[in-house]
PDB file of N, CA and C in Angstrom:
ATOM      1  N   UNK A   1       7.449  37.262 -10.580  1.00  0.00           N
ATOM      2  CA  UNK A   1       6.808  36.851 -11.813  1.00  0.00           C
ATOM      3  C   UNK A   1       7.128  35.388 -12.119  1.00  0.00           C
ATOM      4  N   UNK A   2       7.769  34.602 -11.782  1.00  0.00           N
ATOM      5  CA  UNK A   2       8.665  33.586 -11.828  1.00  0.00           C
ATOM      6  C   UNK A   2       7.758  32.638 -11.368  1.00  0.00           C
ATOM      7  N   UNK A   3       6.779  32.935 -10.253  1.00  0.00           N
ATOM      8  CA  UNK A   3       5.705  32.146  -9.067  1.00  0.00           C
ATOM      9  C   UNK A   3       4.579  32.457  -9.774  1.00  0.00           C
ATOM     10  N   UNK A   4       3.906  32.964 -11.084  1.00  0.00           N
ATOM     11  CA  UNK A   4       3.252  33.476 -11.590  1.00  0.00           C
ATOM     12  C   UNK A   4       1.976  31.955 -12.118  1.00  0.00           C
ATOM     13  N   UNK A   5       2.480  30.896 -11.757  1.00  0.00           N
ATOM     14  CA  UNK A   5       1.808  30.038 -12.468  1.00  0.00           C
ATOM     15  C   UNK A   5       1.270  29.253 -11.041  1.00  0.00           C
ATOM     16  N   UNK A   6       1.976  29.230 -10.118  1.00  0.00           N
ATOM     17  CA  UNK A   6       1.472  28.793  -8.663  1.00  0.00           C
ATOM     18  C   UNK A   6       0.141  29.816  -8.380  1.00  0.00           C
ATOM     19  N   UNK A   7       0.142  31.069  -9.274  1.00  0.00           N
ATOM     20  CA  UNK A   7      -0.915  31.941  -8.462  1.00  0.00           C
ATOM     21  C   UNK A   7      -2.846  31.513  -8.771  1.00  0.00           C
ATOM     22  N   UNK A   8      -2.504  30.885  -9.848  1.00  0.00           N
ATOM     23  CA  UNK A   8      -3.636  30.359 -10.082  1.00  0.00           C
ATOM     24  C   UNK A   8      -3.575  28.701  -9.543  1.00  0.00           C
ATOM     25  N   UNK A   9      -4.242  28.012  -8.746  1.00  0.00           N
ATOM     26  CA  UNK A   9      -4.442  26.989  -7.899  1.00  0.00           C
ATOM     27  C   UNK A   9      -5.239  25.764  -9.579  1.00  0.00           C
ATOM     28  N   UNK A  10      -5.486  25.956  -9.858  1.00  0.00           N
ATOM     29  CA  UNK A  10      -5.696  25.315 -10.825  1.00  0.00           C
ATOM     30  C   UNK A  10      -4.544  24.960 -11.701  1.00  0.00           C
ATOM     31  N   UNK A  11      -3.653  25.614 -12.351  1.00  0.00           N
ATOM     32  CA  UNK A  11      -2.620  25.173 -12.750  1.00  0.00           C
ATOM     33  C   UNK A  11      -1.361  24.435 -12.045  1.00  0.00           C
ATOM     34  N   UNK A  12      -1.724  25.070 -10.659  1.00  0.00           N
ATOM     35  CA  UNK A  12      -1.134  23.938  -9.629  1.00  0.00           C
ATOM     36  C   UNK A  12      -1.201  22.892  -9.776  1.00  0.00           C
ATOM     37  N   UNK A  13      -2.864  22.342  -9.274  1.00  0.00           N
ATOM     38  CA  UNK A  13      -3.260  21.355  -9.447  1.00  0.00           C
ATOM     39  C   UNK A  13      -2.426  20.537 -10.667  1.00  0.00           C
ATOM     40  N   UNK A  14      -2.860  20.844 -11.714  1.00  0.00           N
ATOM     41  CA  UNK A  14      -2.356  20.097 -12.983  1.00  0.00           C
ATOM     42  C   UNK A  14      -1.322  19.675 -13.119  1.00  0.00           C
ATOM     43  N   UNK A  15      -0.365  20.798 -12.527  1.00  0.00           N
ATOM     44  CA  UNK A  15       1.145  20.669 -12.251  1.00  0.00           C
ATOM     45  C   UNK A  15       1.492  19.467 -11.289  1.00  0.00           C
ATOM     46  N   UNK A  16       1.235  19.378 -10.752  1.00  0.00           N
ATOM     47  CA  UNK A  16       1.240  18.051  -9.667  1.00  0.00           C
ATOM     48  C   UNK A  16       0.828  16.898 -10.143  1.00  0.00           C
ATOM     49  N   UNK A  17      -0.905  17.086 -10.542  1.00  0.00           N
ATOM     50  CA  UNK A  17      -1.207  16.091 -11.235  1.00  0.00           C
ATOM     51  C   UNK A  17       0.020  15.067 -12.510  1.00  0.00           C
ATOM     52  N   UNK A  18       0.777  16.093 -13.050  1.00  0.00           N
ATOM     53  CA  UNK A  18       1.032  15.529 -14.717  1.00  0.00           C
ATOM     54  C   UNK A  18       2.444  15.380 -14.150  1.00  0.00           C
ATOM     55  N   UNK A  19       3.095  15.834 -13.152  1.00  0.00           N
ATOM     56  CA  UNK A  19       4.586  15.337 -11.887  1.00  0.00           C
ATOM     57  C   UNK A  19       3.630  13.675 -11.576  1.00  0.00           C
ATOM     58  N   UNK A  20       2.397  13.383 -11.119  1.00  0.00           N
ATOM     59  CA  UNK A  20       2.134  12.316 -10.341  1.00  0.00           C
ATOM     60  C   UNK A  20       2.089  11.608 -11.438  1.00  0.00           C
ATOM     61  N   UNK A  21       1.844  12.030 -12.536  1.00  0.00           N
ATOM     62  CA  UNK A  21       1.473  10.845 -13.033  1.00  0.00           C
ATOM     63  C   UNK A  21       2.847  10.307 -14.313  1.00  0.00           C
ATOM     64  N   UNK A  22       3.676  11.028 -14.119  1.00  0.00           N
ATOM     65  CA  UNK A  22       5.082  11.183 -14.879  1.00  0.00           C
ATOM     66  C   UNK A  22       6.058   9.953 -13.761  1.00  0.00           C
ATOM     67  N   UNK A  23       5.451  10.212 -12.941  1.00  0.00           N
ATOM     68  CA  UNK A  23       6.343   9.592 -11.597  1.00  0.00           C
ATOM     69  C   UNK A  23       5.676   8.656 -11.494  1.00  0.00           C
ATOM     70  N   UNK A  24       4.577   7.723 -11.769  1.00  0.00           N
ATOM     71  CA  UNK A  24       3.920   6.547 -11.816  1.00  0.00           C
ATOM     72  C   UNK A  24       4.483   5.714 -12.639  1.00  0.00           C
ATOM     73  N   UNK A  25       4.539   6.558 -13.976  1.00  0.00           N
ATOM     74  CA  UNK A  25       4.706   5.771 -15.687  1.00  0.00           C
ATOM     75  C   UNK A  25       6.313   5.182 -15.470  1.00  0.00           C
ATOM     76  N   UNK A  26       7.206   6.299 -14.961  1.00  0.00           N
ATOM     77  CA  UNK A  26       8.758   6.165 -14.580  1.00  0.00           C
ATOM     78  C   UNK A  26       8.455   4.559 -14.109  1.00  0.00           C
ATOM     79  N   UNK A  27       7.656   4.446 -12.763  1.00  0.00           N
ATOM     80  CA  UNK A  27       7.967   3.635 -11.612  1.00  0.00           C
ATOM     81  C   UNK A  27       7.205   2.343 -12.518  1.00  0.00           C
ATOM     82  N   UNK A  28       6.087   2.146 -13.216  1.00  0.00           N
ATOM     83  CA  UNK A  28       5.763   1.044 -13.846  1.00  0.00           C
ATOM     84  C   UNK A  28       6.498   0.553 -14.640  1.00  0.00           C
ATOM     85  N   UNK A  29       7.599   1.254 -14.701  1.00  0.00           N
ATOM     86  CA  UNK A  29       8.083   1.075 -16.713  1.00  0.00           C
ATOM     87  C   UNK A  29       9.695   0.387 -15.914  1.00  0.00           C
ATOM     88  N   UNK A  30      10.043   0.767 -14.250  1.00  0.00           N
ATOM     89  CA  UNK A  30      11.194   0.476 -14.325  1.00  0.00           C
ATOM     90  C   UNK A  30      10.675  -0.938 -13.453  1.00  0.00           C
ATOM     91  N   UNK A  31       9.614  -0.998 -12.601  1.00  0.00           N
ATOM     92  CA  UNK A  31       9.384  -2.822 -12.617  1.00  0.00           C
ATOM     93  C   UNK A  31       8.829  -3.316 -13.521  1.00  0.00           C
ATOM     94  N   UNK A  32       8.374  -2.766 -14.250  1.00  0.00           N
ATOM     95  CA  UNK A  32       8.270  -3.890 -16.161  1.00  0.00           C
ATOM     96  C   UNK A  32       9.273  -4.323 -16.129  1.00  0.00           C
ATOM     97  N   UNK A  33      10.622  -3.892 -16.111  1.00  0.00           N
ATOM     98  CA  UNK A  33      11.919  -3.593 -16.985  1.00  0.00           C
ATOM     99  C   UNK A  33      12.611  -4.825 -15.921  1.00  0.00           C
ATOM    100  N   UNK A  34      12.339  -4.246 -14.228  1.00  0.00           N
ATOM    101  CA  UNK A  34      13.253  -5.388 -13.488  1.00  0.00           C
ATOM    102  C   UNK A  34      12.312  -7.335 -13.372  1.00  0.00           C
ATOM    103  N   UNK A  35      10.869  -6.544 -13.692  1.00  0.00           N
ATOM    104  CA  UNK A  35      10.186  -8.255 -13.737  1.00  0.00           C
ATOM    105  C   UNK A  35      11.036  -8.969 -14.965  1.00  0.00           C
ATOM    106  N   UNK A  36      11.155  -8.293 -15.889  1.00  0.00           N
ATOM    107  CA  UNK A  36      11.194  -8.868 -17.472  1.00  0.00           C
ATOM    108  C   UNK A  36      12.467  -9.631 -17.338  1.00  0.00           C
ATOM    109  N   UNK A  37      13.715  -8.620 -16.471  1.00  0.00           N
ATOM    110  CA  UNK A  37      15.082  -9.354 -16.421  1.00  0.00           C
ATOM    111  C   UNK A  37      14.941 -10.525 -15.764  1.00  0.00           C
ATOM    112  N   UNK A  38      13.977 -10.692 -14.559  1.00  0.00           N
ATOM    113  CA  UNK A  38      13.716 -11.400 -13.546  1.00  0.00           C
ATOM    114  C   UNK A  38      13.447 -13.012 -14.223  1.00  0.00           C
ATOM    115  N   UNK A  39      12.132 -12.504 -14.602  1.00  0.00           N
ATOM    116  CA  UNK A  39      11.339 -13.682 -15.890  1.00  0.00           C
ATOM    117  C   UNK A  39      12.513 -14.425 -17.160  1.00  0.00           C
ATOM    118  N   UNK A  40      13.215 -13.608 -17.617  1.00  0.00           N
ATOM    119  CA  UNK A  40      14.394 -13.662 -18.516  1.00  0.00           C
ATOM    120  C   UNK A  40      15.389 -15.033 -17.693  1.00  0.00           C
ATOM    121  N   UNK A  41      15.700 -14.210 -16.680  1.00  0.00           N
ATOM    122  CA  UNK A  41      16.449 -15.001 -16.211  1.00  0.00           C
ATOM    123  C   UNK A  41      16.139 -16.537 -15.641  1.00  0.00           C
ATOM    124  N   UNK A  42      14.807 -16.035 -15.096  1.00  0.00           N
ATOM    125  CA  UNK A  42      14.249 -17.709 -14.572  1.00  0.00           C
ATOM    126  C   UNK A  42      14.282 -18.464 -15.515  1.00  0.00           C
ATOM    127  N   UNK A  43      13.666 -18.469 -16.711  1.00  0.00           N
ATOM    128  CA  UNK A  43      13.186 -19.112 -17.994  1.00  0.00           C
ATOM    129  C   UNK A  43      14.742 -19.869 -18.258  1.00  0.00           C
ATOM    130  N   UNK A  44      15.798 -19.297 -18.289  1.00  0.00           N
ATOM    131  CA  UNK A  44      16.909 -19.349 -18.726  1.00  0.00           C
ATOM    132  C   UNK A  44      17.977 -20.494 -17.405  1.00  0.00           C
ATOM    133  N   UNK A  45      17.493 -20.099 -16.961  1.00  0.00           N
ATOM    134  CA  UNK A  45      18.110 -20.845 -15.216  1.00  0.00           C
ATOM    135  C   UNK A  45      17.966 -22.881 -15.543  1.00  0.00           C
ATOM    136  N   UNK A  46      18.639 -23.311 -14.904  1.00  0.00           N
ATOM    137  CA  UNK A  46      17.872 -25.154 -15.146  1.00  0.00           C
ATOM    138  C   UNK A  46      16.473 -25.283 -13.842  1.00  0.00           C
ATOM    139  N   UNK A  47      16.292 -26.050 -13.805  1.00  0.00           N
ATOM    140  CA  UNK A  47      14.720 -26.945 -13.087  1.00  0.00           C
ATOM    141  C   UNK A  47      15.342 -26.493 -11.909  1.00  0.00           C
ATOM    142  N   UNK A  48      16.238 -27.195 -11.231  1.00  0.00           N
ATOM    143  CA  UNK A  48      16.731 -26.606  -9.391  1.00  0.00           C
ATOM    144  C   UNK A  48      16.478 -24.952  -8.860  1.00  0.00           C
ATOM    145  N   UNK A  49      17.160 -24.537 -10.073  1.00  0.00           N
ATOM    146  CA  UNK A  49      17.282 -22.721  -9.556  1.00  0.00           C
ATOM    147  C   UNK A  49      16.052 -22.636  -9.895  1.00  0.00           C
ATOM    148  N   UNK A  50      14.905 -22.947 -10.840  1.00  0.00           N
ATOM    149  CA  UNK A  50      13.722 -22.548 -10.719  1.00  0.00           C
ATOM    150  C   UNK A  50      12.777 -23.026 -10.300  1.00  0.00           C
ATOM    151  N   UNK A  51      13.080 -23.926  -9.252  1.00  0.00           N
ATOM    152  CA  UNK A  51      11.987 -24.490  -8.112  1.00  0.00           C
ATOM    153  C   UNK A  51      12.250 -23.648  -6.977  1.00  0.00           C
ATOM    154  N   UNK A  52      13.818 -23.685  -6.647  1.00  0.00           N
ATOM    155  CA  UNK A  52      14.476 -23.120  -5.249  1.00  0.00           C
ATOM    156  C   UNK A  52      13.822 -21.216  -5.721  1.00  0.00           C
ATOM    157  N   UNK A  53      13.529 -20.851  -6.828  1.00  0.00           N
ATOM    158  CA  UNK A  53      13.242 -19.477  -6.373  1.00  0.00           C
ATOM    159  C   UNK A  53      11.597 -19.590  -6.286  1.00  0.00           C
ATOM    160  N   UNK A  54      11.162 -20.211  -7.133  1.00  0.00           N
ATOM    161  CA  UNK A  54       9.728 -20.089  -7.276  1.00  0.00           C
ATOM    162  C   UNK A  54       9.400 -20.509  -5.628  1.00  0.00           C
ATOM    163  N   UNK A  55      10.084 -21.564  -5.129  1.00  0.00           N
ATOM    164  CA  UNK A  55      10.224 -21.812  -3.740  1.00  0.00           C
ATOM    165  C   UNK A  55      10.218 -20.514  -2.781  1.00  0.00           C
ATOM    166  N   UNK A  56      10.945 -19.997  -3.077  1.00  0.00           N
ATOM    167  CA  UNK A  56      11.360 -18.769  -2.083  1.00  0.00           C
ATOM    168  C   UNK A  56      10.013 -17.622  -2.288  1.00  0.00           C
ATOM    169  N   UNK A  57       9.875 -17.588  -3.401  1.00  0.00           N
ATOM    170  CA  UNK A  57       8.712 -16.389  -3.801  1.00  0.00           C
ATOM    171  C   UNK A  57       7.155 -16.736  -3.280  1.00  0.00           C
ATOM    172  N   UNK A  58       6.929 -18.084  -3.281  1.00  0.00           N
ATOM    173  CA  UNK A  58       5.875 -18.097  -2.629  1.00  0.00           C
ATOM    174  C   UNK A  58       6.346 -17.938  -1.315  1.00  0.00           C
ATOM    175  N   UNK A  59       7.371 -18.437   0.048  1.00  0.00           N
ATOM    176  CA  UNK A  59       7.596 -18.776   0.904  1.00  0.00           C
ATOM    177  C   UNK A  59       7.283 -17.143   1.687  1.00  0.00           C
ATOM    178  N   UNK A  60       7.946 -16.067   0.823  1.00  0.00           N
ATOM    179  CA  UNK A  60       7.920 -14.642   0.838  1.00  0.00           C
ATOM    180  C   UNK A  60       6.829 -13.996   1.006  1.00  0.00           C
ATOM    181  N   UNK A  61       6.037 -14.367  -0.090  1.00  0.00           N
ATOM    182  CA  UNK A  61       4.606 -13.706  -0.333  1.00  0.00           C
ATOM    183  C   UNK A  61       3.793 -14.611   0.974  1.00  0.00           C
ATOM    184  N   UNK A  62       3.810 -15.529   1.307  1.00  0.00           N
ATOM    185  CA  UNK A  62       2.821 -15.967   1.817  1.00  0.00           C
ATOM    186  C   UNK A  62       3.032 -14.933   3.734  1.00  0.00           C
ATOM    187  N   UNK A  63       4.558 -15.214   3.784  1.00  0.00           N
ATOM    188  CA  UNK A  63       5.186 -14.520   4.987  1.00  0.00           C
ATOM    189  C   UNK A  63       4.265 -12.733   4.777  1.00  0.00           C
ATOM    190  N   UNK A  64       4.400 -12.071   3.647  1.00  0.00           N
ATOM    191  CA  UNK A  64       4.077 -11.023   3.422  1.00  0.00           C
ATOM    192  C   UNK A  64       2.593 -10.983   3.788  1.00  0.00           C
ATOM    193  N   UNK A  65       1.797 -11.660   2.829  1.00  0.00           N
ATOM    194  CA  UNK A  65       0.003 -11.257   3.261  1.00  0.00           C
ATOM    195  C   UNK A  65       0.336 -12.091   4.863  1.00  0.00           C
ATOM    196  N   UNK A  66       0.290 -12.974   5.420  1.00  0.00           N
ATOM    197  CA  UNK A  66       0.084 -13.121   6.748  1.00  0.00           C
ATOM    198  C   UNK A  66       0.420 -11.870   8.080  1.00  0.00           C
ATOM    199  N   UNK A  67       1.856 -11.652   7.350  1.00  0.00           N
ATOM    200  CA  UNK A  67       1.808 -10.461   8.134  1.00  0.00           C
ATOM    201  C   UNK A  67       0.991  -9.193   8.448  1.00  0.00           C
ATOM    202  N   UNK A  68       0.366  -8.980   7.085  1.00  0.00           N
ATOM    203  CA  UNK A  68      -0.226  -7.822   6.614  1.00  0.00           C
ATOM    204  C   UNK A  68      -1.969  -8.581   7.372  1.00  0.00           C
ATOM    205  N   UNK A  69      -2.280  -9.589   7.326  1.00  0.00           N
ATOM    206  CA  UNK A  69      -3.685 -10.051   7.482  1.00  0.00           C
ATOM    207  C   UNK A  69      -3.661  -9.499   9.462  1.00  0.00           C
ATOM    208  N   UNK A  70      -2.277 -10.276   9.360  1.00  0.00           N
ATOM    209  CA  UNK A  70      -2.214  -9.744  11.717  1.00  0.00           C
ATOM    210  C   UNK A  70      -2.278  -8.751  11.913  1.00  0.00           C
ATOM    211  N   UNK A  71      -1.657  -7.981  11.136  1.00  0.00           N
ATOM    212  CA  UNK A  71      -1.507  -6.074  11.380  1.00  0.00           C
ATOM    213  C   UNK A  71      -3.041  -5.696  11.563  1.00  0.00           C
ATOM    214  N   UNK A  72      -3.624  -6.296  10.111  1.00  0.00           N
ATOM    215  CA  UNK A  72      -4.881  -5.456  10.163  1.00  0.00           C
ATOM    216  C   UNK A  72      -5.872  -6.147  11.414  1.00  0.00           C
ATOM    217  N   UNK A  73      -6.031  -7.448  11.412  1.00  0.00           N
ATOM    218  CA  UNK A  73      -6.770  -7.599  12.755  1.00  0.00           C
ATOM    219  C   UNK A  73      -6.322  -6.971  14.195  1.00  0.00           C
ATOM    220  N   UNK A  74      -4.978  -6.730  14.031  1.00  0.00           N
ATOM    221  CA  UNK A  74      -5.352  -6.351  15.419  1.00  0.00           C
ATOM    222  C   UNK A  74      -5.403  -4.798  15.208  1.00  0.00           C
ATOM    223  N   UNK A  75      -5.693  -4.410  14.161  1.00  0.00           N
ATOM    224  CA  UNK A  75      -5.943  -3.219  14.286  1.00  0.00           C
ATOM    225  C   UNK A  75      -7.178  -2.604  14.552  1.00  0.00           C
ATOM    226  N   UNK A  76      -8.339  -3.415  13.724  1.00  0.00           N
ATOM    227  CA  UNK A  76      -9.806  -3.972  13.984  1.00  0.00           C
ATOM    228  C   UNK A  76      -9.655  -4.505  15.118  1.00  0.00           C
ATOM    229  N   UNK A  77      -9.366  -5.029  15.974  1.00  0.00           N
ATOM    230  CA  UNK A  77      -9.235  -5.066  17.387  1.00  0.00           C
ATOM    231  C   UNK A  77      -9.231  -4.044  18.328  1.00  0.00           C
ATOM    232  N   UNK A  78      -8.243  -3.121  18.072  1.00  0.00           N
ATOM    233  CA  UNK A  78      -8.014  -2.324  18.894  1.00  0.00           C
ATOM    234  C   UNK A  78      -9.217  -1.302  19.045  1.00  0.00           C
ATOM    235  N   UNK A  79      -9.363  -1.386  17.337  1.00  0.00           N
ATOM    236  CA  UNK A  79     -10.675  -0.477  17.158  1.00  0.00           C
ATOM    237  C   UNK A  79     -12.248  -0.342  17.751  1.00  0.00           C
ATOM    238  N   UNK A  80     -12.239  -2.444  17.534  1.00  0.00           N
ATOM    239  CA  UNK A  80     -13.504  -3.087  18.542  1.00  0.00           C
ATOM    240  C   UNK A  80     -13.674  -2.462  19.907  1.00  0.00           C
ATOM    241  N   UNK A  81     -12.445  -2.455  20.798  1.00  0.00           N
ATOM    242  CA  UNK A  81     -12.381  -2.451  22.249  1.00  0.00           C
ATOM    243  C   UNK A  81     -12.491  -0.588  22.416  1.00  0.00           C
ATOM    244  N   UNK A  82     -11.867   0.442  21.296  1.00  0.00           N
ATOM    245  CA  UNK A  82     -12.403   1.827  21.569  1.00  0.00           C
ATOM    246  C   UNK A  82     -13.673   2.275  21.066  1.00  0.00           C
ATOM    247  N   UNK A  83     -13.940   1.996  20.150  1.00  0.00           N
ATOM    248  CA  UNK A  83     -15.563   2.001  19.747  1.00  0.00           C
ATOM    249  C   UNK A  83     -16.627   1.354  21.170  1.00  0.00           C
ATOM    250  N   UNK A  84     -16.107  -0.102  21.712  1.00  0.00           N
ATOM    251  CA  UNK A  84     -17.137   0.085  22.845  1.00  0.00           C
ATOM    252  C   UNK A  84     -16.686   0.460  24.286  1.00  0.00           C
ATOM    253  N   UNK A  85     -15.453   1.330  24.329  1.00  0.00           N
ATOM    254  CA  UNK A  85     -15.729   2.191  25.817  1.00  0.00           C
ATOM    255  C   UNK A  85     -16.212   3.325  25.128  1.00  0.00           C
ATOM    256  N   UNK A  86     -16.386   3.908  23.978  1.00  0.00           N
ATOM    257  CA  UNK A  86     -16.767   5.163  23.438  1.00  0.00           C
ATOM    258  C   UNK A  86     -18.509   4.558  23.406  1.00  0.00           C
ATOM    259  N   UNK A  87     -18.980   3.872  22.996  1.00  0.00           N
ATOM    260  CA  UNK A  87     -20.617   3.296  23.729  1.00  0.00           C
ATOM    261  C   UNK A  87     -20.796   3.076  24.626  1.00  0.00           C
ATOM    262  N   UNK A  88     -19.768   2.632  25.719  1.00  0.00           N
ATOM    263  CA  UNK A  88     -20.570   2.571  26.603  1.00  0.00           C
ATOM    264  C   UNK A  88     -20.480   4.295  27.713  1.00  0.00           C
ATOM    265  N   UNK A  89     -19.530   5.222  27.362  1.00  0.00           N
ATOM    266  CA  UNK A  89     -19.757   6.101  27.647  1.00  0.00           C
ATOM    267  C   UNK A  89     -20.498   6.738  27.594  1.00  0.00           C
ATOM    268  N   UNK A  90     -21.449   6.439  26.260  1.00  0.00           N
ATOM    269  CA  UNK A  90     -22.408   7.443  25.956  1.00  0.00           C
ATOM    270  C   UNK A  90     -23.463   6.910  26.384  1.00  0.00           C
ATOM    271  N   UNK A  91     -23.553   5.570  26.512  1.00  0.00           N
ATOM    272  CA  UNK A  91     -24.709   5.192  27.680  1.00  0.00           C
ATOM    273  C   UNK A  91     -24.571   5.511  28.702  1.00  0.00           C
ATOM    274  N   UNK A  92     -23.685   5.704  29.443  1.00  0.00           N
ATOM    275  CA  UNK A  92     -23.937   6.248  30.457  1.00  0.00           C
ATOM    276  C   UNK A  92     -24.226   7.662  31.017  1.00  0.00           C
ATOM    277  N   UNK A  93     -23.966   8.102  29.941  1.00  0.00           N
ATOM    278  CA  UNK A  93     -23.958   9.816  29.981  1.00  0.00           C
ATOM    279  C   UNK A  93     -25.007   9.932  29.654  1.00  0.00           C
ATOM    280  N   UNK A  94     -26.271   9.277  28.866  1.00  0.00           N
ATOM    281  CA  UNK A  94     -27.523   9.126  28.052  1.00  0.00           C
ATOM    282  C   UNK A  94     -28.412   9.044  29.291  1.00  0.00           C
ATOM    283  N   UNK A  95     -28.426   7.774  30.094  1.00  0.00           N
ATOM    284  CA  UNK A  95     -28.723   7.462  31.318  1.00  0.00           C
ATOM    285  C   UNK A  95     -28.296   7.580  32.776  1.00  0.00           C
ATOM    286  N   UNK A  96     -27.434   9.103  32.636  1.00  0.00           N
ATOM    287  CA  UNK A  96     -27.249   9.794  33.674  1.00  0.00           C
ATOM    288  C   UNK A  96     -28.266  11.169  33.699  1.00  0.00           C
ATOM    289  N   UNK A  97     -28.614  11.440  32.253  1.00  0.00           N
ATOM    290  CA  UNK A  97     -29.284  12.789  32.024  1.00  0.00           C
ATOM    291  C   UNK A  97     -31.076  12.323  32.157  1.00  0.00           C
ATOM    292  N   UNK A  98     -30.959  11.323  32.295  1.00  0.00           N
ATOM    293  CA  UNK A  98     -33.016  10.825  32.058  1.00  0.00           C
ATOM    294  C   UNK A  98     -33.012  10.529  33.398  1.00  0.00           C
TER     295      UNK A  98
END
């Protein structure tokens, strides 16, 4: 009787749903909380410490999307080169049967 609320799949659902979205609000609310100290602190820092980080944060991010831009091409790559032995297989299998 205890499993009594799993038995209907709909209240499942919900159940998960209102866990996902409890576990979102948590996770927004605790990088609000670490940007704000972050921001706090820069503001507060002199001109050096807040060039040398603003320095670093772009230096980071830019390292970050580049990486992320190579991943995905060669992933679209890899994809290019199986998509056309998967055409040209089927041409040939097309123009083995005519």
């Amino acid at each position: 009787a205890g499993h009594a609320a799993y038995l209907n799949p709909r209240t499942r659902i919900s159940t998960i749903a209102l866990a996902q979205v409890v576990a979102v609000v948590v996770v927004l609310g605790a990088l609000g909380g670490l940007l704000w100290v972050f921001v706090s602190g820069l503001l507060e820092a002199d001109a050096d410490t807040r060039t040398a980080v603003i320095g670093l944060v772009t230096v980071v991010t830019a390292a970050i999307v580049t990486h992320v831009r190579t991943k995905k091409r060669e992933i679209e790559a890899r994809h290019f080169r199986e998509k056309g032995e998967a055409y040209l297989g089927f041409l040939d299998l097309f123009f083995d049967m005519s």
